[in-house]
Protein backbone atom coordinates (compact mmCIF):
# COMPACT_ATOMS: atom_id res chain seq x y z
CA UNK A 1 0.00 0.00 0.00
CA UNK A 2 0.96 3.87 -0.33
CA UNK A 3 1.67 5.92 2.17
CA UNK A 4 0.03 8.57 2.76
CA UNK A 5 1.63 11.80 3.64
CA UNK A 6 1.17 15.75 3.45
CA UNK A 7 2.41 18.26 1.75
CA UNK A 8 2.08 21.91 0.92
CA UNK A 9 1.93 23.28 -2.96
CA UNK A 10 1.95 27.02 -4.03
CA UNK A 11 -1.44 27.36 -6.17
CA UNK A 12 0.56 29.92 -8.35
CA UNK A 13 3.60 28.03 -9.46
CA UNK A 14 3.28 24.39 -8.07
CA UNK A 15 6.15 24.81 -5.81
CA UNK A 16 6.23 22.22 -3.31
CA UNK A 17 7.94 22.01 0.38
CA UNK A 18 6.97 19.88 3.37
CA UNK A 19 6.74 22.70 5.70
CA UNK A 20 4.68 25.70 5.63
CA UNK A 21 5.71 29.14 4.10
CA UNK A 22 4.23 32.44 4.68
CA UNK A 23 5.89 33.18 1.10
CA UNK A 24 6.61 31.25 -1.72
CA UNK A 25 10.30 30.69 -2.41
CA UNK A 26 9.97 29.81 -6.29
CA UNK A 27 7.29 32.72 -7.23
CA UNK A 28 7.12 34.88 -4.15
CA UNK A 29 3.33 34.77 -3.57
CA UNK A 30 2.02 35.30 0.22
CA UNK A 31 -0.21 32.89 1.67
CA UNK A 32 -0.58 30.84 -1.52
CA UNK A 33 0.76 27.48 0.02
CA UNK A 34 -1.75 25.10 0.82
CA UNK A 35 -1.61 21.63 2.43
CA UNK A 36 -2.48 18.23 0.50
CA UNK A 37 -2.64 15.35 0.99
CA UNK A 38 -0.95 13.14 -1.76
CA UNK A 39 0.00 8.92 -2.01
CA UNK A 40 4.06 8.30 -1.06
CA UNK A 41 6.10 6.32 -3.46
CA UNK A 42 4.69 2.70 -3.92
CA UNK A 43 7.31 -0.11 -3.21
CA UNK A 44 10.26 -0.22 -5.95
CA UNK A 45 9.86 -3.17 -8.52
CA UNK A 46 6.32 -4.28 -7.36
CA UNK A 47 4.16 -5.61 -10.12
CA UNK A 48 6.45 -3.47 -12.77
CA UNK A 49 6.29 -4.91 -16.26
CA UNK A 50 9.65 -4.54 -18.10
CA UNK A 51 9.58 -1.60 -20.74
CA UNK A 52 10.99 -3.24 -24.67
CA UNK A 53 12.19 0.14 -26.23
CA UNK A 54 11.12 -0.27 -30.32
CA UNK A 55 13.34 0.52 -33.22
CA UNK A 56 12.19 4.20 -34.62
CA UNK A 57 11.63 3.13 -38.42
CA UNK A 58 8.78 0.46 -37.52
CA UNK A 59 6.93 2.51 -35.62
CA UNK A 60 3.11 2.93 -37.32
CA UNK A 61 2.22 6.52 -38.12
CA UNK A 62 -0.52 8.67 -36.78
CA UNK A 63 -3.90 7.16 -37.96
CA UNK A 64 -6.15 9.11 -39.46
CA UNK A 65 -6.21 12.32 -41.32
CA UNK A 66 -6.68 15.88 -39.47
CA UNK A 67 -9.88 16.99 -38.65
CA UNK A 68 -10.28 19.93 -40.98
CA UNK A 69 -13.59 22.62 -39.76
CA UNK A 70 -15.13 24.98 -41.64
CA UNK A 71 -13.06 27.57 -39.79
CA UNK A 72 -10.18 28.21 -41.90
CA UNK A 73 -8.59 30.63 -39.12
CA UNK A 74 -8.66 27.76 -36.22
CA UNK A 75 -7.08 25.36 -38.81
CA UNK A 76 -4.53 27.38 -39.63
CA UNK A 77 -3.07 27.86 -36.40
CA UNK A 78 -3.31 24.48 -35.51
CA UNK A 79 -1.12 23.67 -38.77
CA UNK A 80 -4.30 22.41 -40.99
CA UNK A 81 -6.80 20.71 -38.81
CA UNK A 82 -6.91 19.05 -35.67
CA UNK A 83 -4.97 15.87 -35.46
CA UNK A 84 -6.72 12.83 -33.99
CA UNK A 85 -5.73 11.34 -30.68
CA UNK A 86 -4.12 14.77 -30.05
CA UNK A 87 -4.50 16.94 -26.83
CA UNK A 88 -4.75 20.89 -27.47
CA UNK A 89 -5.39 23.51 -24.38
CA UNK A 90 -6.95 26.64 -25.06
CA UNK A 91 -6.63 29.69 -22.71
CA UNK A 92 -7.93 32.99 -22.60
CA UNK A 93 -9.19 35.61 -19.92
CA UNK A 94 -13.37 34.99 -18.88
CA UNK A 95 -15.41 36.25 -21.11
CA UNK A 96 -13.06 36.71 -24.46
CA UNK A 97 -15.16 33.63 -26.17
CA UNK A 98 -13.49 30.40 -25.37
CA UNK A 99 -16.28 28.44 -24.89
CA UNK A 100 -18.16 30.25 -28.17
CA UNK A 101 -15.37 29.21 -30.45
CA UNK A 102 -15.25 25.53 -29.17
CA UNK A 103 -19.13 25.34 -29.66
CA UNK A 104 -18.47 26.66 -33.39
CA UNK A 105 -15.83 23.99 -34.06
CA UNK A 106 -17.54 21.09 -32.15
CA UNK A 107 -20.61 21.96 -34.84
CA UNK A 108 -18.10 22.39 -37.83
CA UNK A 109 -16.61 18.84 -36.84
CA UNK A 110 -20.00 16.97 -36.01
CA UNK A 111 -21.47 18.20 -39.57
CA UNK A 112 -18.12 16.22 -41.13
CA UNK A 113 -16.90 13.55 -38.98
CA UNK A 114 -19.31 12.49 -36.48
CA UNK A 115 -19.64 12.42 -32.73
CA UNK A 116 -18.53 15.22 -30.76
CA UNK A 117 -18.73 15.16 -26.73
CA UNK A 118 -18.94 18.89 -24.84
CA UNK A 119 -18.54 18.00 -21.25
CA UNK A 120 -18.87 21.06 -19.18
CA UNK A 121 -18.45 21.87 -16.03
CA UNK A 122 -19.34 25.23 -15.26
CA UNK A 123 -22.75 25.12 -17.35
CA UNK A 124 -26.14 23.52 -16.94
CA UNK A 125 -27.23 22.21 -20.39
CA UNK A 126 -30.18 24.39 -20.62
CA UNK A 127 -27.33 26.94 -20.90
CA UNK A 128 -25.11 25.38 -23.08
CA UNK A 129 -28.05 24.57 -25.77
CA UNK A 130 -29.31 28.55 -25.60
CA UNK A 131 -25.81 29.58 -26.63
CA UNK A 132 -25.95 26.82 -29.37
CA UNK A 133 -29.09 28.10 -30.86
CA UNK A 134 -28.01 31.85 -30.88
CA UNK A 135 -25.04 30.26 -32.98
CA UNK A 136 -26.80 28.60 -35.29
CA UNK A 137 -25.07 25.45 -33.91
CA UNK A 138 -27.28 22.74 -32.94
CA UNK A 139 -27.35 20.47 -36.15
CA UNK A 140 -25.14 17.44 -36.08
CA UNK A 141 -24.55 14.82 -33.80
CA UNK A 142 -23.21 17.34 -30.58
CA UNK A 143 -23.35 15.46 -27.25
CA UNK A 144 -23.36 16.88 -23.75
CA UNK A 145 -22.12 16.00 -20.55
CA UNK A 146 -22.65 17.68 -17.05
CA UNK A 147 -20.04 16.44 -15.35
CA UNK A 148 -16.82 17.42 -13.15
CA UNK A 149 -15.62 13.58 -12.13
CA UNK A 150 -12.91 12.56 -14.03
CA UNK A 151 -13.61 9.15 -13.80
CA UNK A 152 -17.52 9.99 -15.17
CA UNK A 153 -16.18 11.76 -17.46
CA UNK A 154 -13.84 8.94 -18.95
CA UNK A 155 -16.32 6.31 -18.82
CA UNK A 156 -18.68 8.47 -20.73
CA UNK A 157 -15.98 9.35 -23.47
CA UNK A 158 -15.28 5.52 -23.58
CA UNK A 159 -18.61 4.27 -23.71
CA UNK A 160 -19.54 6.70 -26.34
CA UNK A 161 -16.42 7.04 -28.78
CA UNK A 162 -16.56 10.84 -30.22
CA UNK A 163 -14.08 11.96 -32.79
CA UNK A 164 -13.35 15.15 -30.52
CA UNK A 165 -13.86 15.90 -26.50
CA UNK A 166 -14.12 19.21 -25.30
CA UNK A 167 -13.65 19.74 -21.34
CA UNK A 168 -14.45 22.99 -20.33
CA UNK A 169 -12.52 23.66 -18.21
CA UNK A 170 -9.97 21.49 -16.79
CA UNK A 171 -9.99 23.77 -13.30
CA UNK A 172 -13.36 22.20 -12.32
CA UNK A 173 -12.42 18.47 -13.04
CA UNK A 174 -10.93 16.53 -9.66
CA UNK A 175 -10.41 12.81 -8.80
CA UNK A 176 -12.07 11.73 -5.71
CA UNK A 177 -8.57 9.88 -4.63
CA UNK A 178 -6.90 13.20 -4.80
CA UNK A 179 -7.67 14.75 -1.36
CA UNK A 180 -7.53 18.33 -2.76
CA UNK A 181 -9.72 21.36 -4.01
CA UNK A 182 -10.99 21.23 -7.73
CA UNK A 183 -8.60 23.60 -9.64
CA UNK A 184 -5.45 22.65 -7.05
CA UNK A 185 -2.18 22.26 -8.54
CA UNK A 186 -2.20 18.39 -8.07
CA UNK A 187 -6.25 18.03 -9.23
CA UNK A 188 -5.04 20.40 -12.36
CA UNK A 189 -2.15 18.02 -13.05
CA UNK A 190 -3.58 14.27 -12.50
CA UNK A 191 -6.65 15.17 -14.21
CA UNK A 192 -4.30 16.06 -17.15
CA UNK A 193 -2.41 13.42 -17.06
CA UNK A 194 -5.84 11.05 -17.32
CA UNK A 195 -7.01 12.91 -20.55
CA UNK A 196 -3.09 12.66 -22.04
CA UNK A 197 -3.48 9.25 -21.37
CA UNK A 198 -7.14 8.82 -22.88
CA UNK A 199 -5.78 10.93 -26.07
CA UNK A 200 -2.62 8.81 -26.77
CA UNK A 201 -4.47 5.03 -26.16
CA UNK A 202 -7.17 6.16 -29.20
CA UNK A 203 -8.74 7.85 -31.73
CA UNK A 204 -10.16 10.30 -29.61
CA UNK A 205 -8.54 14.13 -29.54
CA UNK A 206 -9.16 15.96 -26.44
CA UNK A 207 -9.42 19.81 -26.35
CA UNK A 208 -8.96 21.25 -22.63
CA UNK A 209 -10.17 24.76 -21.83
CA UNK A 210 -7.81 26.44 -19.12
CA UNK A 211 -8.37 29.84 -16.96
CA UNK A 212 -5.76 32.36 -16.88
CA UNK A 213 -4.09 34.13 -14.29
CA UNK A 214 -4.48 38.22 -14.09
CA UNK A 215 -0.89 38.32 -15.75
CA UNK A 216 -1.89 36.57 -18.91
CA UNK A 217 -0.61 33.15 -18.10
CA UNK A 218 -2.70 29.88 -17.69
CA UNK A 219 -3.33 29.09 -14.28
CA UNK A 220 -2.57 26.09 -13.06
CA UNK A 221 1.31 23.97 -12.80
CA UNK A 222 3.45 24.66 -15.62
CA UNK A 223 3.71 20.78 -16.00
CA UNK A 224 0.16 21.40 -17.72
CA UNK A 225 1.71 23.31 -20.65
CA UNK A 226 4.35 20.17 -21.22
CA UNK A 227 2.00 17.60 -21.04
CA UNK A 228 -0.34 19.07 -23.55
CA UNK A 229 0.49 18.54 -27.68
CA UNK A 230 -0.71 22.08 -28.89
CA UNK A 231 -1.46 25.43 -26.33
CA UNK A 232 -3.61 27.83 -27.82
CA UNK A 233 -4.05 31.22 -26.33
CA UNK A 234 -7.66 33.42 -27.72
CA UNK A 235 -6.53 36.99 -26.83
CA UNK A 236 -8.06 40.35 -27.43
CA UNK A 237 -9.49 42.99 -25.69
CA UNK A 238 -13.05 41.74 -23.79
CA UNK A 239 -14.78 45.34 -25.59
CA UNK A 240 -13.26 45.28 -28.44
CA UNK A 241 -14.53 42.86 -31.24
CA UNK A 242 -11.43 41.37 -32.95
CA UNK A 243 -10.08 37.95 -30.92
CA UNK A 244 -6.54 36.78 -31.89
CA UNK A 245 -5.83 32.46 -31.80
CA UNK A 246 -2.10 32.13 -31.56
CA UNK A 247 -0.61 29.00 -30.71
CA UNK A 248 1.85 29.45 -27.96
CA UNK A 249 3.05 25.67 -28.28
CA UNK A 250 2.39 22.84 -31.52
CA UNK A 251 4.13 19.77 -31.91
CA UNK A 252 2.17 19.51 -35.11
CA UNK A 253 2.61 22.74 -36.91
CA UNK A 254 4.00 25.80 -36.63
CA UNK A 255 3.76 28.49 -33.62
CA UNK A 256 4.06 31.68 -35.73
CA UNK A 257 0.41 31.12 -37.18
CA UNK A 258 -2.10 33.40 -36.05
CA UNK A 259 -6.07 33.09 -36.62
CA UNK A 260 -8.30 36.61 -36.29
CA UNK A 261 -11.70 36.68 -35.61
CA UNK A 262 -14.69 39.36 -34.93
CA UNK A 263 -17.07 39.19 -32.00
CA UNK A 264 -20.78 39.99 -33.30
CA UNK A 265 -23.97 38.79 -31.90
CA UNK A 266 -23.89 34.99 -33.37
CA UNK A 267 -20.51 34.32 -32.18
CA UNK A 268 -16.78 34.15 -33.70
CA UNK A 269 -16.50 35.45 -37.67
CA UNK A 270 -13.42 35.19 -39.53
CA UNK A 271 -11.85 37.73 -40.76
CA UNK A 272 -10.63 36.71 -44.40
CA UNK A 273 -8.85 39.79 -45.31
CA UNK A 274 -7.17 41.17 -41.81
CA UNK A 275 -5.49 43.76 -43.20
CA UNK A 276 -8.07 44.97 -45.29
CA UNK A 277 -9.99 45.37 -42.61
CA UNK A 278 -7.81 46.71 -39.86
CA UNK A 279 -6.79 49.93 -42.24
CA UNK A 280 -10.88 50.34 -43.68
CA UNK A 281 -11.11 52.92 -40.96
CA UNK A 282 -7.53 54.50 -41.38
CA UNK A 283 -8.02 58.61 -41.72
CA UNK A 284 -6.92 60.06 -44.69
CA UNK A 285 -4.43 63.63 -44.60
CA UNK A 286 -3.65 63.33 -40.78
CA UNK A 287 -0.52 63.59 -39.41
CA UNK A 288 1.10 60.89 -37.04
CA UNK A 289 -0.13 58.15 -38.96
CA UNK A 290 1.81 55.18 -41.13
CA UNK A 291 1.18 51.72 -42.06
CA UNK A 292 3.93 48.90 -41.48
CA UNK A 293 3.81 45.29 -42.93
CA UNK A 294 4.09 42.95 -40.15
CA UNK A 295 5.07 38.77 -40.70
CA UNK A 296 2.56 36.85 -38.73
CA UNK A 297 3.96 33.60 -39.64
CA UNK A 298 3.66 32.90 -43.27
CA UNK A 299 0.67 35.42 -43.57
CA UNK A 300 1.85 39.45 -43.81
CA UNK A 301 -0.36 41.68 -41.88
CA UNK A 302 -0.54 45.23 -42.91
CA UNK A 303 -1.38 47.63 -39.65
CA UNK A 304 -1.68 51.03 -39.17
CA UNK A 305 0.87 52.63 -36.26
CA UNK A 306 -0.76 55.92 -34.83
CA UNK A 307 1.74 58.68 -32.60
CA UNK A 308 0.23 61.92 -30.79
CA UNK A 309 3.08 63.98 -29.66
CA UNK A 310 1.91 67.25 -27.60
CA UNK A 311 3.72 69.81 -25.33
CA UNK A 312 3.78 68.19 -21.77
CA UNK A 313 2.44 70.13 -19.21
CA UNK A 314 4.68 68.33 -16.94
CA UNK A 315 8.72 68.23 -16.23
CA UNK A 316 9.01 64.58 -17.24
CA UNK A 317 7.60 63.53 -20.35
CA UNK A 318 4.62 61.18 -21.16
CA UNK A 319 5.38 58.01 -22.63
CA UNK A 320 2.39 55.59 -23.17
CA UNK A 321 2.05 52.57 -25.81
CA UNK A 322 -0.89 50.25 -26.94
CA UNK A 323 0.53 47.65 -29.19
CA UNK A 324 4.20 48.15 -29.23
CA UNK A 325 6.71 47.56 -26.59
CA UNK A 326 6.69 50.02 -24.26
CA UNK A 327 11.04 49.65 -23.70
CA UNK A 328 11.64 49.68 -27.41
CA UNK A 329 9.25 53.17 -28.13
CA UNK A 330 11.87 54.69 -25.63
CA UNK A 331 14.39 53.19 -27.62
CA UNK A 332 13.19 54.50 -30.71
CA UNK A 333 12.18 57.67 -28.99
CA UNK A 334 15.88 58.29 -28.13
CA UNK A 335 17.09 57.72 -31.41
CA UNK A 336 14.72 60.06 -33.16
CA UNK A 337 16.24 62.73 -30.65
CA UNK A 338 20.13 62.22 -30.99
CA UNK A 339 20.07 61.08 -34.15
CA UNK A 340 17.23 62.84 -35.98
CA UNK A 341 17.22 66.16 -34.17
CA UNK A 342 13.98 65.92 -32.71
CA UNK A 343 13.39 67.39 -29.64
CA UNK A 344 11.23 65.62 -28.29
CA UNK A 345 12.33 65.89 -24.57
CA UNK A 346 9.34 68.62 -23.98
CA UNK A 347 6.49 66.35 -25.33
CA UNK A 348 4.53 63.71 -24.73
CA UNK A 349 4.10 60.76 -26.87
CA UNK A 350 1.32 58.22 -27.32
CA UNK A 351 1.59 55.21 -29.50
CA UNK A 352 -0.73 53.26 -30.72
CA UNK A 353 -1.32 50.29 -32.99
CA UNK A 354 -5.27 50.65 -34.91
CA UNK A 355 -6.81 47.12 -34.45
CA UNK A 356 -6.17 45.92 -30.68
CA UNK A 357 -3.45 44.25 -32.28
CA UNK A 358 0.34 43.78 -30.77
CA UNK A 359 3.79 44.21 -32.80
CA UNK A 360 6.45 42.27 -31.74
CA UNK A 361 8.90 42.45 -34.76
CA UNK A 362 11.51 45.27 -35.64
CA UNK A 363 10.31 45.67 -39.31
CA UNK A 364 8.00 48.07 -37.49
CA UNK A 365 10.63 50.43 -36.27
CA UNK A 366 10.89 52.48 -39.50
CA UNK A 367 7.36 52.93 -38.97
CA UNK A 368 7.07 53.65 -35.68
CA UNK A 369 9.92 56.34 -36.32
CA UNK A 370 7.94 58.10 -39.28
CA UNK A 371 4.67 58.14 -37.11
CA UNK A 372 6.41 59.69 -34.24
CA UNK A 373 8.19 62.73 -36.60
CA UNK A 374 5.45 63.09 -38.49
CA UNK A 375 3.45 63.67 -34.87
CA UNK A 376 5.59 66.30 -33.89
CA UNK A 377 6.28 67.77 -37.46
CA UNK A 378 2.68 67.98 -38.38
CA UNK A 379 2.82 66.44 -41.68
CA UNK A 380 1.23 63.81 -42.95
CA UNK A 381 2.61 60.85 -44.88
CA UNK A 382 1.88 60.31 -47.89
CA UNK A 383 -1.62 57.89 -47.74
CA UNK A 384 -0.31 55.38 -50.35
CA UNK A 385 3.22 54.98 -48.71
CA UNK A 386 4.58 51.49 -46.95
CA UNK A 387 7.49 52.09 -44.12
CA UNK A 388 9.74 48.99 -43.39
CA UNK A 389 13.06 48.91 -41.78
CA UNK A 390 14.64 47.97 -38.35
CA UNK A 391 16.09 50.66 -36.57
CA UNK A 392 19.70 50.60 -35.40
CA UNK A 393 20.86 52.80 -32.08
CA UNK A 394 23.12 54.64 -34.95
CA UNK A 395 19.95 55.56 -36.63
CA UNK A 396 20.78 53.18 -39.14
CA UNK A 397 18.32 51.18 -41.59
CA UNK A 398 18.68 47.44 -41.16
CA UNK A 399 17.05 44.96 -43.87
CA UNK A 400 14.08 42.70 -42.87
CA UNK A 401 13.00 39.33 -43.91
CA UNK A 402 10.01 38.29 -46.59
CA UNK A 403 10.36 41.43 -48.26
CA UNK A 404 8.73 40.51 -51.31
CA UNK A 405 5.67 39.17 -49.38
CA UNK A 406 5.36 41.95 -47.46
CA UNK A 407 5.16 44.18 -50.33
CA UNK A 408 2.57 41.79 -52.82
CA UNK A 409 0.32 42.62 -49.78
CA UNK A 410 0.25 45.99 -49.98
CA UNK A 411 0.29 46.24 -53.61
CA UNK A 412 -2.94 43.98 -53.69
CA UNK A 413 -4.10 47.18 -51.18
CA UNK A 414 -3.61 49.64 -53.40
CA UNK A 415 0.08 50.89 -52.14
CA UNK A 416 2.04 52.67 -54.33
CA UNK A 417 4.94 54.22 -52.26
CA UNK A 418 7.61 52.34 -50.26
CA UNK A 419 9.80 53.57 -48.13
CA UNK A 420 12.64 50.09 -47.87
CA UNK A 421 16.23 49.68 -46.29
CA UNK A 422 18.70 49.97 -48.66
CA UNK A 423 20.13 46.26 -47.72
CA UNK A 424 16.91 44.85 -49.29
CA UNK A 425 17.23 46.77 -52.98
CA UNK A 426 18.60 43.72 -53.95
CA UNK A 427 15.64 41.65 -53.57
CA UNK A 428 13.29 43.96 -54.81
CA UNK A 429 10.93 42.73 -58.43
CA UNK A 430 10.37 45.32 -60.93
CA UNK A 431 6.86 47.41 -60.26
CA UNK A 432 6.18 49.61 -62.90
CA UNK A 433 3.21 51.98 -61.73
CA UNK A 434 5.42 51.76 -57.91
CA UNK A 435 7.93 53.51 -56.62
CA UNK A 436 10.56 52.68 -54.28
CA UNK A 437 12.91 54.31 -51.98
CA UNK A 438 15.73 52.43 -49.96
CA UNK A 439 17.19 54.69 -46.95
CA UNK A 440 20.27 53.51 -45.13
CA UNK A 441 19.61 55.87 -42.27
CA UNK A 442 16.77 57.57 -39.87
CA UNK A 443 17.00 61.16 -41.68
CA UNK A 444 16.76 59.45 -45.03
CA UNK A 445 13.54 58.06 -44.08
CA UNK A 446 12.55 61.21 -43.10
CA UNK A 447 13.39 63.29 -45.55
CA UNK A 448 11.10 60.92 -48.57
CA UNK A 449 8.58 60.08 -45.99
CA UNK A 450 8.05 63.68 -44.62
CA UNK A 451 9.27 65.23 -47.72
CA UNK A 452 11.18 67.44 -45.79
């Protein structure tokens, strides 16, 4: 038999000690230890068949082909479908539409494959079906479970054999054995470990919804995360109607994929054309304003950077940013300053990318640059004009990657004008109705782009 013994696990970080701690070594939380009871180590070699290790080459392959919805967006970032006997956690804050975007799937992939199991455990039925028929989501064979025992849960996925699970969420799921809270670090993890095992024994592909902390991460142990194949994140602003699906973790595709959808009254739309659509509302003749071509994995996405710059009122500057790293705006900032000339020491600066939507590549710094000077100078950039470029602490122009992609985008948009580093002439295709400038430095930039 096991013994059985206590022990006392941070609910933050899973950090575990025998004693208690006012304050978590690992994470530094106070008062987040709590006791649990857990099973010792059983006796070594009881009942333990021996493992035969299998030559690499004879192993079968996955069976079956992916699941492939009718939501091009979610396929994408999974790397073109859902792969059976797979296990994918998605995250997201309350509220952003989790639970509407697994309902949408589950009646994409019941309408083409078969049996689908929702098992929820935060929802009574009657709820679950009203949010179904305000999605238009009802047809198909959908089945639904009330449950938060695991072990109900697995008999009923056994006895019924769906293509796809969905547990929602895998903070209210707990073994009775476990002598511990439902959404404690050790429920969070065995229960995870049961599905894993569930997903990798059959046909079956399990799809876990997880909470989040208030910092943006998924609550629960780490360990969660590496057990999982694929961990999607659905992020966004809760008013604002475009969600983001990026895939933070895929052992079957790639992780640079994103999938954008808008919030309306019957649910999750995609957006086909994302950059058409973040720049339909882009004001024409005003200063502060240019558009950058940003790589979201293989797809480019064209987004407009806005910068206010004002007299401050104050003796230290204003520096606030939505969208763009805060650190590398005062990076950029600085250049434009000892570089440029700017003097921009006596005014404030807001930046912000149009959309909800985050930057985190330095083709964008050209961009961000032009935006700022043209802010402060008061004159607009030309509407039809395309800024790439990294940005050097020299004020130099450094080349970026996929230029050529980047720049078929925005000629399908109706660009005309691009301002390019000069390290990427070489790549450039002829264009005859286009015209092209490559700057080496800051002040070139903003001499063609401010045509000053």
């Amino acid at each position: 038999m096991a013994k059985i013994k206590e022990r006392f696990i941070c609910q933050v970080c899973g950090y575990e000690t025998w004693s208690y701690l006012g304050r978590c070594p690992s994470c530094g939380s106070w008062n987040s230890l709590v006791v649990e009871v857990v099973a010792g180590e059983m006796v070594k070699g009881g009942g333990r068949k021996e493992a035969v290790p299998s030559l690499l080459t004879e192993i079968a392959d996955i069976k079956g082909e992916r699941l492939v919805s009718m939501l091009g967006e979610w396929d994408r970032v999974l790397g073109g479908g859902l792969v059976p006997g797979s296990l994918i956690l998605v995250g997201g804050a309350p509220g952003i539409g989790k639970s509407t975007l697994l309902l949408q799937v589950a009646h994409s992939l019941a309408e083409r494959y078969g049996k689908i199991l929702y098992i929820s455990g935060e929802e009574s039925p009657e709820q679950v079906k009203l949010r179904a028929q305000r999605l238009k989501a009802l047809k198909g064979p959908i089945y639904f479970l009330a449950e938060t025992d695991v072990e109900g849960v697995l008999a009923g996925i056994e006895g019924l054999d769906p293509v796809v699970a969905i547990i929602d969420s895998i903070q209210t799921m707990y073994l009775p054995a476990i002598q511990a809270a439902p959404g404690s670090v050790s429920q969070v993890r065995e229960c995870a470990a049961r599905f894993q095992r569930l997903a990798k024994k059959g046909g079956t592909a399990v799809i876990l919804v997880g909470h989040v902390t208030k910092e943006g991460f998924l609550a629960g142990p780490r360990v969660l995360e590496h057990l999982v194949d694929t961990v999607l994140y659905l992020e966004g602003e809760r008013y604002q109607a475009y969600r983001i699906l990026r895939a933070a973790k895929n052992r079957f595709g790639s992780t640079n994929e994103i999938g954008i959808f808008e919030m309306d009254a019957r649910g999750l739309k995609e957006v086909a054309n994302p950059s058409e659509t973040l720049l339909a509302e882009r004001p024409v003749g005003v200063a502060g304003s240019s558009v950058a071509a940003c790589m979201e994995g293989t797809r480019p996405l064209l987004l407009e950077i806005q910068a206010l710059v004002s007299p401050t009122s104050f003796g230290n500057p204003r520096r606030l940013t939505t969208g763009v790293d805060y650190n590398r705006a005062l990076l950029l900032t600085a250049v434009l300053e000892k570089r440029a000339g700017l003097n921009l020491a006596g005014h404030d600066v807001y930046l912000n990318v149009a959309g909800g939507i985050t930057i985190n590549e330095p083709a964008a710094d050209l961009a961000i640059c032009l935006a700022i000077a043209s802010g402060f100078k008061d004159r607009p950039v030309a509407q039809e004009t395309l800024v790439l470029g990294e940005v050097g602490l020299a004020g130099e122009v450094r080349a970026v990657s996929q230029l050529e992609r980047r720049i078929e985008e925005a000629i399908r948009l109706g660009f005309k004008r691009f301002i390019i580093p000069a390290g990427n002439k070489s790549s450039l295709f002829s264009q005859n109705d286009c015209e092209f400038y490559s700057v080496r430095s800051v002040i070139e930039a903003l001499e063609v782009g401010l045509e000053i």
